[in-house]
C-alpha atoms as a PDB file:
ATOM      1  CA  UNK A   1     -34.173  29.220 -29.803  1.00  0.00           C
ATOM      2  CA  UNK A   2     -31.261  30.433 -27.767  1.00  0.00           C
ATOM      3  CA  UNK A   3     -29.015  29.432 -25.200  1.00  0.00           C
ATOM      4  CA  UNK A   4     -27.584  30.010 -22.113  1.00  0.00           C
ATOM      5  CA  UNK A   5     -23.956  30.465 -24.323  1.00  0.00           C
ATOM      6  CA  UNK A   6     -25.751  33.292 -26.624  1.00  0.00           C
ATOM      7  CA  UNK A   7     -24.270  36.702 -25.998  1.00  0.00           C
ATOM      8  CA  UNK A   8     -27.401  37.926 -26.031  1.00  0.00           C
ATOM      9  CA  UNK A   9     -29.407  36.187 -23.385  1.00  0.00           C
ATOM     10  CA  UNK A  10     -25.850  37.112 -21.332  1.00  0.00           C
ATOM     11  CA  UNK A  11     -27.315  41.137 -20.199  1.00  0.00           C
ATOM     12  CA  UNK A  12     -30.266  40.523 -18.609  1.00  0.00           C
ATOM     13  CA  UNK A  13     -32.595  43.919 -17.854  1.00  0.00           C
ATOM     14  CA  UNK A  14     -35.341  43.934 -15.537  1.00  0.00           C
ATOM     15  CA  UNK A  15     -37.245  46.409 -13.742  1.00  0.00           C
ATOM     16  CA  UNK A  16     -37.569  44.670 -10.253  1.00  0.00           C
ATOM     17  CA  UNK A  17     -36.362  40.903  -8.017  1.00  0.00           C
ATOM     18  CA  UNK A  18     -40.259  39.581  -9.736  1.00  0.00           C
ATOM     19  CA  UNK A  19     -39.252  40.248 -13.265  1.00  0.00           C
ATOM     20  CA  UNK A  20     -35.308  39.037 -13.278  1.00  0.00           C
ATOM     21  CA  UNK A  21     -36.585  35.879 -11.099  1.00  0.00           C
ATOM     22  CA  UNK A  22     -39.555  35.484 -14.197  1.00  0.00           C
ATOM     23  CA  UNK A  23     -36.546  35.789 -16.747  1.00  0.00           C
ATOM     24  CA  UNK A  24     -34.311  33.221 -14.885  1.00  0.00           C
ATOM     25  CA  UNK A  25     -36.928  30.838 -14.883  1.00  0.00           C
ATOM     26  CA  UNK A  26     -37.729  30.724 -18.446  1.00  0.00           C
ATOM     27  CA  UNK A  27     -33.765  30.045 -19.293  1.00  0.00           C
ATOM     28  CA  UNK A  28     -33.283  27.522 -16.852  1.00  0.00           C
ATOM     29  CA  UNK A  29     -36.603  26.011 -18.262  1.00  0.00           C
ATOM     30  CA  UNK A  30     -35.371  26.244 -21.860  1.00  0.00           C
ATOM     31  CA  UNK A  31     -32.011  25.819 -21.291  1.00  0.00           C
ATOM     32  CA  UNK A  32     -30.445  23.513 -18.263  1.00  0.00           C
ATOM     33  CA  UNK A  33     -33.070  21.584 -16.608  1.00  0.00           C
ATOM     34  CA  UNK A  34     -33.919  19.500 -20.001  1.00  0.00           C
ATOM     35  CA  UNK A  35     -30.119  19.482 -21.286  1.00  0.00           C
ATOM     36  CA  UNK A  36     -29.208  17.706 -17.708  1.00  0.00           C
ATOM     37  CA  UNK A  37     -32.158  15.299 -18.168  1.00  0.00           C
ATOM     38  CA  UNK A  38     -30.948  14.363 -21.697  1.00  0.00           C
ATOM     39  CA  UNK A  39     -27.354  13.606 -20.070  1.00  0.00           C
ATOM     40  CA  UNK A  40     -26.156   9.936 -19.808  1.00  0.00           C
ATOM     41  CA  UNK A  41     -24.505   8.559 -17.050  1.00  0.00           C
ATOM     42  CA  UNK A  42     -20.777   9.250 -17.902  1.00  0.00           C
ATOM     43  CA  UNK A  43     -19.368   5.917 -16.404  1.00  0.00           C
ATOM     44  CA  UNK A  44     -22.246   4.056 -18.533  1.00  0.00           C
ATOM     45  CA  UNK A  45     -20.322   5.865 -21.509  1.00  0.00           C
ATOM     46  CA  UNK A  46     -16.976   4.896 -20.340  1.00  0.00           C
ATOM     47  CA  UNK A  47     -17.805   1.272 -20.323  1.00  0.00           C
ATOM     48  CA  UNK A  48     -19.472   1.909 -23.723  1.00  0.00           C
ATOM     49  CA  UNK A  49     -16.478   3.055 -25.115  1.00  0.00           C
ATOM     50  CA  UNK A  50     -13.959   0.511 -23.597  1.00  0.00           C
ATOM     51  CA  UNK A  51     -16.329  -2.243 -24.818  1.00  0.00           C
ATOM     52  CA  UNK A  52     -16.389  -0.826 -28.509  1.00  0.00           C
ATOM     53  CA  UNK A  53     -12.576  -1.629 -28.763  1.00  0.00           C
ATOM     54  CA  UNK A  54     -10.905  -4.809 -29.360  1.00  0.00           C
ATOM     55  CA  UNK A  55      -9.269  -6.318 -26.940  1.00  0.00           C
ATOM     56  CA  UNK A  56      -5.697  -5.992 -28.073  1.00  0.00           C
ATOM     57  CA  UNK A  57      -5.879  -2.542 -28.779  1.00  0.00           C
ATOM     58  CA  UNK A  58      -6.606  -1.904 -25.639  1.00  0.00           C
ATOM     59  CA  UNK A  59      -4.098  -4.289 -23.989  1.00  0.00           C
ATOM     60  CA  UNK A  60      -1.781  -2.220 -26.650  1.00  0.00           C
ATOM     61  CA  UNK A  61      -2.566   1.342 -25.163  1.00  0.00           C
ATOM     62  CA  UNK A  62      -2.568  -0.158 -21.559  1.00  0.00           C
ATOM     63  CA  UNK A  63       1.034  -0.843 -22.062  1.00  0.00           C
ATOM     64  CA  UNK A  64       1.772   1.983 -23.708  1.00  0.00           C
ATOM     65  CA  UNK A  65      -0.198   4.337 -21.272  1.00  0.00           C
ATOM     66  CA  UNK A  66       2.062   2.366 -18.255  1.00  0.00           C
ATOM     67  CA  UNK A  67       5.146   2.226 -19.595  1.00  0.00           C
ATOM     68  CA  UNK A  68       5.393   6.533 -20.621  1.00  0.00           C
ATOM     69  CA  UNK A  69       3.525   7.003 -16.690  1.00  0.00           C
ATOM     70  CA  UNK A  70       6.945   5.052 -15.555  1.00  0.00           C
ATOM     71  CA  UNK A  71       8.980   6.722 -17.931  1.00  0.00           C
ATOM     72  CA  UNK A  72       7.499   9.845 -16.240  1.00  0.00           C
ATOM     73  CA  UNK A  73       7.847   8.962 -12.812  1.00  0.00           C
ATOM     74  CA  UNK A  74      11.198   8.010 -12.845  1.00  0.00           C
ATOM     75  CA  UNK A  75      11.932  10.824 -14.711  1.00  0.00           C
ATOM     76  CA  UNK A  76      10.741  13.273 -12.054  1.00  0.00           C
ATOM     77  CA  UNK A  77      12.392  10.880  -8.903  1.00  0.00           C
ATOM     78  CA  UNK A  78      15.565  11.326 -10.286  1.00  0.00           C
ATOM     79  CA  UNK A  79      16.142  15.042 -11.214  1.00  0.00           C
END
């Protein structure tokens, strides 16, 4: 089966609008209609992520993640 990231399926022939609007219709079939119906909700993953750690890990990269964005701020305010 390919995909729309074959090289391939990339050069697309056809003889008139009919037969390239026939080809476009099978990939999008094949290829992005059912792979955006399989996609989860990204914030759903997020939260599924963030609840998978422990709490003081992520407390611990909070702080770390604030402290190097100050860091970086003042950084930048004083040069």
């Amino acid at each position: 089966m390919s995909t729309i990231f074959d090289t391939q399926e990339q050069v697309l022939y056809f003889e008139d609008i009919n037969a390239l609007k026939a080809r476009l219709d099978v990939m999008d079939s094949k290829n992005i209609v059912p792979s955006f119906r399989r996609t989860r909700d990204p914030i759903a993953l997020a939260f599924e992520h963030i609840d998978s750690k422990p709490l003081n890990k992520l407390a611990k990269d909070f702080v770390k993640e604030t402290f190097m964005d100050a860091v970086c701020f003042i950084s930048k305010v004083f040069v």
